[in-house]
Protein backbone atom coordinates (compact mmCIF):
# COMPACT_ATOMS: atom_id res chain seq x y z
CA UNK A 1 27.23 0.35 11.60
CA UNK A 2 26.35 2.30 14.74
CA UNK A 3 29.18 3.61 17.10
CA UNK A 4 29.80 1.30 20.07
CA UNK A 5 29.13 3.35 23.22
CA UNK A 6 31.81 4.19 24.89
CA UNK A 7 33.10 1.95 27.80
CA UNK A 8 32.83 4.34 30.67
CA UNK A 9 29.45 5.03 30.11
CA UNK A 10 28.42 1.42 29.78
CA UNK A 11 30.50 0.72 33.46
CA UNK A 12 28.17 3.88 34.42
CA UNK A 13 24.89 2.05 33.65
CA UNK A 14 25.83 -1.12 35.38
CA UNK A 15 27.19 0.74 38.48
CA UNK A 16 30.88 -0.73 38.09
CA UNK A 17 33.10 1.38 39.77
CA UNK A 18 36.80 1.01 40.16
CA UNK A 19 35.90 -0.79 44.12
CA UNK A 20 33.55 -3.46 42.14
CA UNK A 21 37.42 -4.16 40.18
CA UNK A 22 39.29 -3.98 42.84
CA UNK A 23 36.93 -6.87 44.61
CA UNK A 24 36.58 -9.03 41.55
CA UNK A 25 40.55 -9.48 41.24
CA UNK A 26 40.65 -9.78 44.66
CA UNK A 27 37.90 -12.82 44.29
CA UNK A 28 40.10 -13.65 41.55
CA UNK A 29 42.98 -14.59 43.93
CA UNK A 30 40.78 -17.69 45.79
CA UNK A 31 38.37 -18.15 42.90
CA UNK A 32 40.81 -18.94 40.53
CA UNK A 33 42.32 -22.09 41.94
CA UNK A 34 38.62 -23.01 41.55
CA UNK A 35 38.40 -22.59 37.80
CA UNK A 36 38.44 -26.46 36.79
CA UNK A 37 36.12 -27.04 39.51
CA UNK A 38 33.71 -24.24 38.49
CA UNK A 39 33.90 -25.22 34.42
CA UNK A 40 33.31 -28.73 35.54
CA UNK A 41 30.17 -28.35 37.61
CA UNK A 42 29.06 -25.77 34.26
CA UNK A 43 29.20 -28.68 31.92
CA UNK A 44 27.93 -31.28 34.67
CA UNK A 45 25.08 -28.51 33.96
CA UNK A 46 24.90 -28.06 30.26
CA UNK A 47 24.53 -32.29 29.88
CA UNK A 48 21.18 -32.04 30.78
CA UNK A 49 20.00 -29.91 27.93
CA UNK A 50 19.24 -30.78 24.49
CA UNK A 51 22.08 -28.58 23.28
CA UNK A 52 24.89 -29.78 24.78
CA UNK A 53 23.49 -33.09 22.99
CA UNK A 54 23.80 -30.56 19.72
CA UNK A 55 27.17 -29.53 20.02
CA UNK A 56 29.10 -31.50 22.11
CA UNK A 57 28.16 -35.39 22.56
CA UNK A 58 29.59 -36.38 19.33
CA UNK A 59 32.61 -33.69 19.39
CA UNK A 60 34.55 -34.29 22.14
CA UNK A 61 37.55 -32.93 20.42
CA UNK A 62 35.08 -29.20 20.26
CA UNK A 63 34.70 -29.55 24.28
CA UNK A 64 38.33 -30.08 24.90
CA UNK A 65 38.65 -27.08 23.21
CA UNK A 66 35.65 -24.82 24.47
CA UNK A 67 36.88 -25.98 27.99
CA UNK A 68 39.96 -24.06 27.53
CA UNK A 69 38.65 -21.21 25.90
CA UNK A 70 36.20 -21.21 28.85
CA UNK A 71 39.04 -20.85 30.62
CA UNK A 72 40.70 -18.27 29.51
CA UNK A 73 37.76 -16.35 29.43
CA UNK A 74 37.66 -16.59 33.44
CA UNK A 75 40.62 -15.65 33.80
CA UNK A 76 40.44 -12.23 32.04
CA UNK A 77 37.35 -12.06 33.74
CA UNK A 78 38.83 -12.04 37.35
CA UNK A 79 41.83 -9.57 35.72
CA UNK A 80 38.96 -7.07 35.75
CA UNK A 81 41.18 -5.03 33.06
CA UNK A 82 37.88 -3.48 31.32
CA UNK A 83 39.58 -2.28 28.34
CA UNK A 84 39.22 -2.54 24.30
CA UNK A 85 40.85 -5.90 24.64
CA UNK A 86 38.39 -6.89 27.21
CA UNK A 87 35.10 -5.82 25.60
CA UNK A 88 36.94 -7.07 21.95
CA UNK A 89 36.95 -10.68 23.56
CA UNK A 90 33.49 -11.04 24.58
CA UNK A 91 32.36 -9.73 21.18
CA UNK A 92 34.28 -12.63 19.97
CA UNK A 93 32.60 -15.27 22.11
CA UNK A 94 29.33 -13.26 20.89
CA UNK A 95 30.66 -13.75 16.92
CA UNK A 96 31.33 -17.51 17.82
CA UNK A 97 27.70 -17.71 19.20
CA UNK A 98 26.03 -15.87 16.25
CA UNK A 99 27.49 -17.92 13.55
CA UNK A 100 26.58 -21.63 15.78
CA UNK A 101 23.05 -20.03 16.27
CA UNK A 102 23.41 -20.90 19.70
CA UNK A 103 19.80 -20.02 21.52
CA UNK A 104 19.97 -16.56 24.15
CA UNK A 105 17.82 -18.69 26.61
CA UNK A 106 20.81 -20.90 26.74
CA UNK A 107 23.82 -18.75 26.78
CA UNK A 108 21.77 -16.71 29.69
CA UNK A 109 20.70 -19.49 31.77
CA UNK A 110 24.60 -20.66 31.66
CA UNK A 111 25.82 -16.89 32.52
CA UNK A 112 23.46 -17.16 35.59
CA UNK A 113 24.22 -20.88 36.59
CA UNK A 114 28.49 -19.68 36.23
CA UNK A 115 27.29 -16.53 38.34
CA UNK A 116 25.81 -18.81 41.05
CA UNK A 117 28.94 -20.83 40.91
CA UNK A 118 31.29 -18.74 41.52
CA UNK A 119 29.17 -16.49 44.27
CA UNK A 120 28.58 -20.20 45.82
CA UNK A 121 32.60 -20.51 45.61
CA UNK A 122 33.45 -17.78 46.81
CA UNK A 123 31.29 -17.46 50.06
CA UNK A 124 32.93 -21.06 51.15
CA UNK A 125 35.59 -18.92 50.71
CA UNK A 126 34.35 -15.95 52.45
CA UNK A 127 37.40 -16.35 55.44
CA UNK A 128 39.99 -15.31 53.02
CA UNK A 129 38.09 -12.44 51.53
CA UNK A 130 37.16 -9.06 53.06
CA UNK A 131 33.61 -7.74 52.66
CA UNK A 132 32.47 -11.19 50.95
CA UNK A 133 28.71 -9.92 50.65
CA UNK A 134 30.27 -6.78 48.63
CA UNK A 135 32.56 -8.83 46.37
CA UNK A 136 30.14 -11.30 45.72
CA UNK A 137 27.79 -8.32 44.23
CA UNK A 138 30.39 -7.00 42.54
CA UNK A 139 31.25 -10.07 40.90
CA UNK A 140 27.50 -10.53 39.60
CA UNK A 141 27.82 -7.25 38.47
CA UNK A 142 30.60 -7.68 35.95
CA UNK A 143 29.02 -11.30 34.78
CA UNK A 144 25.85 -9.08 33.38
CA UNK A 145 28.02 -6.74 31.89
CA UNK A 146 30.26 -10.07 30.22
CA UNK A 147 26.90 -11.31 29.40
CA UNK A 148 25.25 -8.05 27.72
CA UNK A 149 28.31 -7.64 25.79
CA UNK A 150 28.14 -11.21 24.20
CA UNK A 151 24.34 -10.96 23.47
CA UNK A 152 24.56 -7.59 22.53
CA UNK A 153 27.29 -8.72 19.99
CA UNK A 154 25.08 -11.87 18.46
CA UNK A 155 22.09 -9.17 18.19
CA UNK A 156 24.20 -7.17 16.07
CA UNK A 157 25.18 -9.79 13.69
CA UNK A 158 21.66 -11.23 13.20
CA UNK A 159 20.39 -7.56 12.61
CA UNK A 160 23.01 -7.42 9.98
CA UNK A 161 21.71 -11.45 8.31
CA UNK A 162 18.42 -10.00 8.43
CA UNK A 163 19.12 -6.85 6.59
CA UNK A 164 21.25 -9.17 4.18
CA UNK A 165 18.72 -10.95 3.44
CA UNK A 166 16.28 -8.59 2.94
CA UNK A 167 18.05 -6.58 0.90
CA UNK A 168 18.51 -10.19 -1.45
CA UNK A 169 14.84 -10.77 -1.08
CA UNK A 170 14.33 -7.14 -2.18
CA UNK A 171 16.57 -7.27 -5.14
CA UNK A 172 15.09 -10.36 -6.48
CA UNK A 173 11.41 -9.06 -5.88
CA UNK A 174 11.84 -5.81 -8.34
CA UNK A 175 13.13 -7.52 -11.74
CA UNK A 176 12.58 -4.14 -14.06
CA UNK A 177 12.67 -6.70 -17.27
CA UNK A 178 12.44 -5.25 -21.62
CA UNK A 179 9.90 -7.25 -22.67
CA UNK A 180 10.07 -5.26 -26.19
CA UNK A 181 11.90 -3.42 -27.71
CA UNK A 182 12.45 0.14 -26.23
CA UNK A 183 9.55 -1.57 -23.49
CA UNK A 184 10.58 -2.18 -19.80
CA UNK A 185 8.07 -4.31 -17.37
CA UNK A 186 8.02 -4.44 -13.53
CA UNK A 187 5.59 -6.92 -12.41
CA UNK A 188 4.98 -5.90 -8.25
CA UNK A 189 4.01 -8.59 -5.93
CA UNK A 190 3.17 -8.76 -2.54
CA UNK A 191 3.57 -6.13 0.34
CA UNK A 192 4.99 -2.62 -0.98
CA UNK A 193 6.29 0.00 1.48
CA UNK A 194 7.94 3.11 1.27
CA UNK A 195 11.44 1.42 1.35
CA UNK A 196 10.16 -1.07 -1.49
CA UNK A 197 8.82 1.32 -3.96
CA UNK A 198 12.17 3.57 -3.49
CA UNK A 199 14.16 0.49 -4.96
CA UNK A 200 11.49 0.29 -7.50
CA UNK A 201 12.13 4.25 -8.59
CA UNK A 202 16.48 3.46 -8.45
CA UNK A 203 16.32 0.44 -10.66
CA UNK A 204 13.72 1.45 -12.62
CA UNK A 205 15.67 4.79 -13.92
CA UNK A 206 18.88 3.23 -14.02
CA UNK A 207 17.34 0.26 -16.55
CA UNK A 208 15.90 3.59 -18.32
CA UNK A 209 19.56 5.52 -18.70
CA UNK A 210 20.83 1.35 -19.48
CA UNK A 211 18.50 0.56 -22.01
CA UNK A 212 17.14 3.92 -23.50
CA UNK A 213 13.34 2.78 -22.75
CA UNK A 214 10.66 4.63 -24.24
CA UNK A 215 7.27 2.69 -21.82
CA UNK A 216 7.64 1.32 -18.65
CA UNK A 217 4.66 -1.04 -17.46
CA UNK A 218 4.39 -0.89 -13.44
CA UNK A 219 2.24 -3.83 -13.05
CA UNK A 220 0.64 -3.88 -9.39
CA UNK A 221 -2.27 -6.66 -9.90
CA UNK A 222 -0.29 -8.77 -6.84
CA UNK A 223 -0.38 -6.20 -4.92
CA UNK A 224 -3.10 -6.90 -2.17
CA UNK A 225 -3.30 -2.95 -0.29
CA UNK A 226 -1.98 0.14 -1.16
CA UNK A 227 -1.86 3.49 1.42
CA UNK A 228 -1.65 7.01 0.64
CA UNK A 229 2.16 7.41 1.10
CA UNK A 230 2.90 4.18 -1.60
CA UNK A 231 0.33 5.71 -3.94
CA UNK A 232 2.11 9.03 -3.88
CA UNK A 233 5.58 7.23 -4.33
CA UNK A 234 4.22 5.70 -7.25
CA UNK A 235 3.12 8.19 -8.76
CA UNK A 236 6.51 10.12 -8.12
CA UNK A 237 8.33 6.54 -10.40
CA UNK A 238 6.01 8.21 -13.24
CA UNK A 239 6.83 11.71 -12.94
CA UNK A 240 10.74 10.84 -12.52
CA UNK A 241 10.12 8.10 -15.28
CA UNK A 242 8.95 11.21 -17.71
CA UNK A 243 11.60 13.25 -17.00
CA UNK A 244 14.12 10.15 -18.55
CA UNK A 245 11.76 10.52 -21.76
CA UNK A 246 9.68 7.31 -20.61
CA UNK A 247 6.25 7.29 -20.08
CA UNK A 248 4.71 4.99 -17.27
CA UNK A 249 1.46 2.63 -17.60
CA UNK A 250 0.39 1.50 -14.54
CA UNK A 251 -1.35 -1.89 -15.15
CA UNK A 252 -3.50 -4.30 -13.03
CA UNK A 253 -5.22 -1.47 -11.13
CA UNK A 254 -8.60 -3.92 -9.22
CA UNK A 255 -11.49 -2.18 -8.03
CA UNK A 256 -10.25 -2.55 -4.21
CA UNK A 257 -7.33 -0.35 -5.38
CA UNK A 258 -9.28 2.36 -7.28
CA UNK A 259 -11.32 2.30 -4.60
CA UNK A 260 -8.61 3.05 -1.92
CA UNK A 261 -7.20 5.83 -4.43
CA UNK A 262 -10.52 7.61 -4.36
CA UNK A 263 -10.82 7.62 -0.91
CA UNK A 264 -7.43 8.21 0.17
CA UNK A 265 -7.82 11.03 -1.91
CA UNK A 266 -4.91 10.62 -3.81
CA UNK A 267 -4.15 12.47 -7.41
CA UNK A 268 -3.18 10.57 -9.89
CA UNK A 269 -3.04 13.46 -12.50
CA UNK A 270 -2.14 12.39 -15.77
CA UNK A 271 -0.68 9.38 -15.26
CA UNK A 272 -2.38 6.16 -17.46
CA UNK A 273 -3.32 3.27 -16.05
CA UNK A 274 -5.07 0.11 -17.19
CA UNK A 275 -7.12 -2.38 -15.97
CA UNK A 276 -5.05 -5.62 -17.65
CA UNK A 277 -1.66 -6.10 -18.07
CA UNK A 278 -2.82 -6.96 -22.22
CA UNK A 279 -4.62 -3.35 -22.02
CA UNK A 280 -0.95 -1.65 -21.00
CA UNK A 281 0.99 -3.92 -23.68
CA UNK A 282 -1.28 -2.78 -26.48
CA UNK A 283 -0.61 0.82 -25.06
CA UNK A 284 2.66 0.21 -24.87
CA UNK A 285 3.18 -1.16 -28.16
CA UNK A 286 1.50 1.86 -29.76
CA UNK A 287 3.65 4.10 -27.42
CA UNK A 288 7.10 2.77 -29.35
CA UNK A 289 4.90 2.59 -32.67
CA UNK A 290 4.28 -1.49 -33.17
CA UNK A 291 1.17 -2.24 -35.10
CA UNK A 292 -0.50 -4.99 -33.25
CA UNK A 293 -1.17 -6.88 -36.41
CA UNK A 294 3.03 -7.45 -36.82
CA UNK A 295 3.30 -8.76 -33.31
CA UNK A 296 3.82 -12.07 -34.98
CA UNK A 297 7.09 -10.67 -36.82
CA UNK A 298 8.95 -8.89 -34.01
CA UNK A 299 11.27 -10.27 -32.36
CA UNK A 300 12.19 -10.05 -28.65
CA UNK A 301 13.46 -7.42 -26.74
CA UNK A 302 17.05 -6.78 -26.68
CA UNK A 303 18.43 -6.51 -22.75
């Protein structure tokens, strides 16, 4: 996980200074009175769109309760005590919003409608406060920086679903499988990148050291393109594969790959490769010393 930057250099980017504080509690002093007011005009709002429909029609129990987390959240807001705490609370309203999927069009059109409330507020107000037109920017100022903390917060956490489920996806895409004894297979499908064929070359040696293989069949007939860089990696699963005391048979090579390989220039050197997936089995078979006539009486491969 990255580091989080540090807070006075995110106050630097947004301009808050310790003035734009000062003015927001002092806004806090008249605003706050105003709070019920303010959350009530917000979800006067949020009925007309589809999600208040989604999470709060049938739930009324859930709005009781989002009302008063709403606000306390106000009122830390006009404490204007930027600290760990502070930023550690909006990441939790951005936590609450990541795992309720809640849309960013949403959460930023109600950050801008609250901004417009409270500005609206506080310039009825404008007789008790001093410098009203600088308060009032100040206050905007600190609602982006509450709202880039809270999106910046559910970004993080569906970065970290994607790469979840990627790296799922990934796992189940590479099954390096004995199909024979002393015989390992790794049928590749799809879209292989530099990242993919690296997770080929870990599992593939550690099912080597795990099961003492003696072939491994890379199979790459669903494979649709190959470039230069997954070519060489490729052939770099062979060379590390030989090292182990396993030789590689690449099988399912089509005449759009060979093609590429030619003129992408790439050396293959010695490493075999087939055609069919039945002309790398009988290689195989040979390889580990299984006469093709007593297929019939082997049995399985032991995992």
């Amino acid at each position: 996980m990255p580091l989080r930057t540090p807070i006075a250099e995110i106050l630097a980017k947004f301009q808050i200074e310790p003035a734009d504080l000062s003015r927001v509690r002092a806004a806090g002093e008249v605003l706050r009175a105003e709070l019920p007011a303010h959350i009530g005009s917000f979800y006067d709002w949020m009925e007309q769109h589809r999600e208040y429909k989604l999470y709060f029609a049938d739930h009324p129990s859930r709005l009781a309760r989002v009302k008063e987390m709403q606000m306390s959240h106000w009122h830390t807001f006009f404490d204007a005590e930027l600290d760990e705490r502070w930023f550690a609370a909006r990441r939790h309203v951005g936590g609450v919003h990541a795992h309720i999927d809640l849309p960013h069009d949403i959460y930023f059109a109600g950050m801008s409608m609250s901004g417009k409330s409270l500005v609206d507020r506080l310039r009825r107000g404008a007789s008790d406060i001093a410098d009203a037109n600088e308060t009032a920017n100040s206050l905007i100022k600190l609602v982006f920086l509450d709202t880039f903390v809270v999106i910046e917060e559910i970004s993080r956490i569906q970065k970290e679903k994607i790469a979840a489920s990627s790296k799922t996806l990934l796992e189940m895409s590479t099954p390096v499988t004995p199909i024979w004894e002393g015989i390992l297979l790794l049928p590749l499908i799809g879209i292989i990148d530099s990242e993919r064929t690296q997770d080929v070359m870990t599992k593939t040696l550690d099912r080597i050291a795990e099961t003492r293989a003696k072939v491994f069949v890379l199979d790459i007939s669903g494979v649709a393109a190959m470039d230069t860089a997954v070519a060489n990696q490729l052939i770099k699963i062979t060379k590390a594969t030989q090292l182990m005391g396993c030789e590689t048979i690449i099988s399912g090579v089509s005449p759009a790959i060979a093609r590429t390989l030619v003129e992408l220039g790439v050396n293959i050197g010695e490493v075999r490769t087939t055609s069919t997936l039945r002309d790398s089995f009988e290689l195989a078979l040979r390889a580990v010393g299984v006469d093709r006539g007593l297929l019939g009486t082997n049995g399985p491969a032991k995992s």
